[in-house]
Structure formats: structure tokens, C-alpha cells
Protein backbone atom coordinates (compact mmCIF):
# COMPACT_ATOMS: atom_id res chain seq x y z
CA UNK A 1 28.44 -14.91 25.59
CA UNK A 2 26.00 -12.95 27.89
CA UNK A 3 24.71 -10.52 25.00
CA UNK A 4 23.66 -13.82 22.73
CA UNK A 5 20.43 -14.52 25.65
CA UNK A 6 19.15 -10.96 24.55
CA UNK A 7 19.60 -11.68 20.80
CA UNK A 8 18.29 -15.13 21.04
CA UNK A 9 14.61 -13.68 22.98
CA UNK A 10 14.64 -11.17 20.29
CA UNK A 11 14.69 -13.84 17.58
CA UNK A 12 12.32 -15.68 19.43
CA UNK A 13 9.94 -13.17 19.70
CA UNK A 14 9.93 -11.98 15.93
CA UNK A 15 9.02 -15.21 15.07
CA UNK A 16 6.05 -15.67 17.57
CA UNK A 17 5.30 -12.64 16.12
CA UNK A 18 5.35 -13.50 12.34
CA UNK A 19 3.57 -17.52 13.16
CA UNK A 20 0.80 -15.40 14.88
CA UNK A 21 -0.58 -13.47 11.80
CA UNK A 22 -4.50 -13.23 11.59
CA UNK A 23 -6.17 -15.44 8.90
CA UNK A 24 -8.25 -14.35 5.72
CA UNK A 25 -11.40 -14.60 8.20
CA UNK A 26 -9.94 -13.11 10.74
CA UNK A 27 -8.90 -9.91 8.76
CA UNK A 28 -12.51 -9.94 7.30
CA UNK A 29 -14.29 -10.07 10.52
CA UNK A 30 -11.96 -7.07 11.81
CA UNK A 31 -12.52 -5.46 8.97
CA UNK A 32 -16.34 -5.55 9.57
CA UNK A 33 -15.84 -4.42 12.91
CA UNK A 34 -13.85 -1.34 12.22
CA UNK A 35 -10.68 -2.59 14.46
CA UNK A 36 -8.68 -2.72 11.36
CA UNK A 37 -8.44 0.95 11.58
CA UNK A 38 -7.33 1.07 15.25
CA UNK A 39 -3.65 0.92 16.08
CA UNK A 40 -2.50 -2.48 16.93
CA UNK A 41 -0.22 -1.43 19.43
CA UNK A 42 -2.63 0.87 21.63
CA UNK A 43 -6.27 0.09 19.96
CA UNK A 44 -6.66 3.95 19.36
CA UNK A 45 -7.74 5.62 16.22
CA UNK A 46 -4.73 7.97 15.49
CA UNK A 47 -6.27 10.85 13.79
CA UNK A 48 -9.35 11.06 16.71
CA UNK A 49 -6.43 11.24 19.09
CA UNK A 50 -4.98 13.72 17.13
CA UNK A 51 -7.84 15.98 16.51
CA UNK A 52 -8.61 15.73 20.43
CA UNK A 53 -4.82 16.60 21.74
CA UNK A 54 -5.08 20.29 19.32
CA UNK A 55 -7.90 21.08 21.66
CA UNK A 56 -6.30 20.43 24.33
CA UNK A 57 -4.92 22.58 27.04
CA UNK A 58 -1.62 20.41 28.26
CA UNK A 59 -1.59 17.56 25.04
CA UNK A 60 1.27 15.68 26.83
CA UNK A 61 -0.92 15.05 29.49
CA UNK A 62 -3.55 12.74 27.00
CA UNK A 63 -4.22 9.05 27.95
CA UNK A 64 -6.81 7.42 26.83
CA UNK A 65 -9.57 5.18 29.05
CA UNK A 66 -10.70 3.63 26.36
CA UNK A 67 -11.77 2.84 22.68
CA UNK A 68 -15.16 1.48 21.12
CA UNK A 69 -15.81 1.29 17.25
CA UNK A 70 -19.43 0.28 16.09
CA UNK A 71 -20.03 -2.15 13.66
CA UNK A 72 -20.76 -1.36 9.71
CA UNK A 73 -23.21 1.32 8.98
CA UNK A 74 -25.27 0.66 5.85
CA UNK A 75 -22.93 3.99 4.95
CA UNK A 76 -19.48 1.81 5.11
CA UNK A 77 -19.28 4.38 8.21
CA UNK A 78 -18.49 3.34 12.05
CA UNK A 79 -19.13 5.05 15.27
CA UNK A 80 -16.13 5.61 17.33
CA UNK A 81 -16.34 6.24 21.01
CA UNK A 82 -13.14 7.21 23.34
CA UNK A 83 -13.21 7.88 26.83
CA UNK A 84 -9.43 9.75 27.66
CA UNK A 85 -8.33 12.00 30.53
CA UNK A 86 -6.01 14.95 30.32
CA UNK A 87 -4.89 17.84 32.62
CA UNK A 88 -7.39 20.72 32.65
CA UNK A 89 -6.37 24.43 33.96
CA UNK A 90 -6.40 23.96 37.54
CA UNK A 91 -3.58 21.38 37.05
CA UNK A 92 -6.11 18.50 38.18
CA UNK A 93 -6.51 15.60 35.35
CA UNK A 94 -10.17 15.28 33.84
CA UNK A 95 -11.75 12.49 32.56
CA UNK A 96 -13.53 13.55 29.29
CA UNK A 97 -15.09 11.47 25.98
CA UNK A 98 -14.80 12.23 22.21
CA UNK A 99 -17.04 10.93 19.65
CA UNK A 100 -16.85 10.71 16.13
CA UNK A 101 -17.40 8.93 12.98
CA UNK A 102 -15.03 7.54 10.58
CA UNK A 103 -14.92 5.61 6.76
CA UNK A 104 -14.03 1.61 6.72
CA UNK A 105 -12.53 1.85 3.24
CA UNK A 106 -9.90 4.41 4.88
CA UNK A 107 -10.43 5.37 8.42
CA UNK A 108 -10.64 8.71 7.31
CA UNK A 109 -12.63 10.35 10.32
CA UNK A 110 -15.68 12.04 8.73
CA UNK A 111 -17.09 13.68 11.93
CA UNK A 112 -16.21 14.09 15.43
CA UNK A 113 -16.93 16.39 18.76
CA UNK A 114 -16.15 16.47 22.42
CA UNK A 115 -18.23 15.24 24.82
């Protein structure tokens, strides 16, 4: 009978999780915002994280700081800012910033550099 208590806050949470979905307005607004492109688990923008860890010296070192996405452009383009901090060659970790632009329609990143 012990295992059920696991089972039964794993239910539990599944449905929070499924009564919790974001209305029509909701998705529109994020949408406008650019956060629909953003991972919902860690608000990053996977393919700027992934272009930044090939430059990279140590990649397993990468964490980010944080994440900011403009609104709109007239372009359907938003800026994306990310601060992050990795290890650099003297073993020390650095705190460095990556910005880019990327496409609402896909998130494909258009542009980016490092900061």
C-alpha cells in the first residue's frame, strides 16, 4: 500500500497539469510576445542555447542568467537577449550575454552574436 501515495501525487499532478492549460487569449498574447517560442520548462530559446554552447570552451559548464524576448517587430521578427555563464580557460566561470534575433511564425533564429 505505500507505493499507491506516489501513484496517487502523480495522478494528481497530471491533472493540475492538464485543468491549467492557457486560453485562446492567452496563447495569442504569448504568441505576440515571442514566449511561445521559449521552452516551457526553462524559458530558453533552444537553438540560441545551442548555437552559444558550439562556441564554447567547456559546454557542460552553460547555465543561463537569464532570457528576454522583445515584442513583434513590424518584420514578424523578435529580439532575444540571454545573459548565461560558463567556464572560461582559467577554470573560473564567466558571466557572458548572447544576442540574437529570431522568426514568430517558427522561432527559427535569423541572427545572433556574442556579447
Amino acid at each position: 500500500m505505500r507505493g499507491w501515495g506516489k501513484w496517487v501525487a502523480f495522478g494528481l499532478f497530471v491533472a493540475l497539469g492538464y485543468a491549467a492549460q492557457p486560453t485562446e487569449a492567452e496563447r495569442a498574447e504569448r504568441r505576440e510576445k515571442g514566449l511561445h517560442c521559449l521552452s516551457g520548462w526553462n524559458r530558453q530559446h533552444d537553438e540560441l542555447v545551442a548555437k552559444v554552447k558550439a562556441n564554447l570552451r567547456d559546454p557542460e559548464s552553460f547555465e543561463t542568467i537569464s532570457t528576454r524576448v522583445s515584442s513583434r517587430t513590424a518584420g514578424d521578427e523578435h529580439l532575444i537577449q540571454m545573459s548565461y555563464r560558463a567556464r572560461n580557460g582559467f577554470g573560473g566561470m564567466a558571466v557572458a550575454h548572447a544576442a540574437g534575433m529570431f522568426r514568430g511564425s517558427d522561432c527559427f533564429l535569423t541572427t545572433w552574436h556574442q556579447l
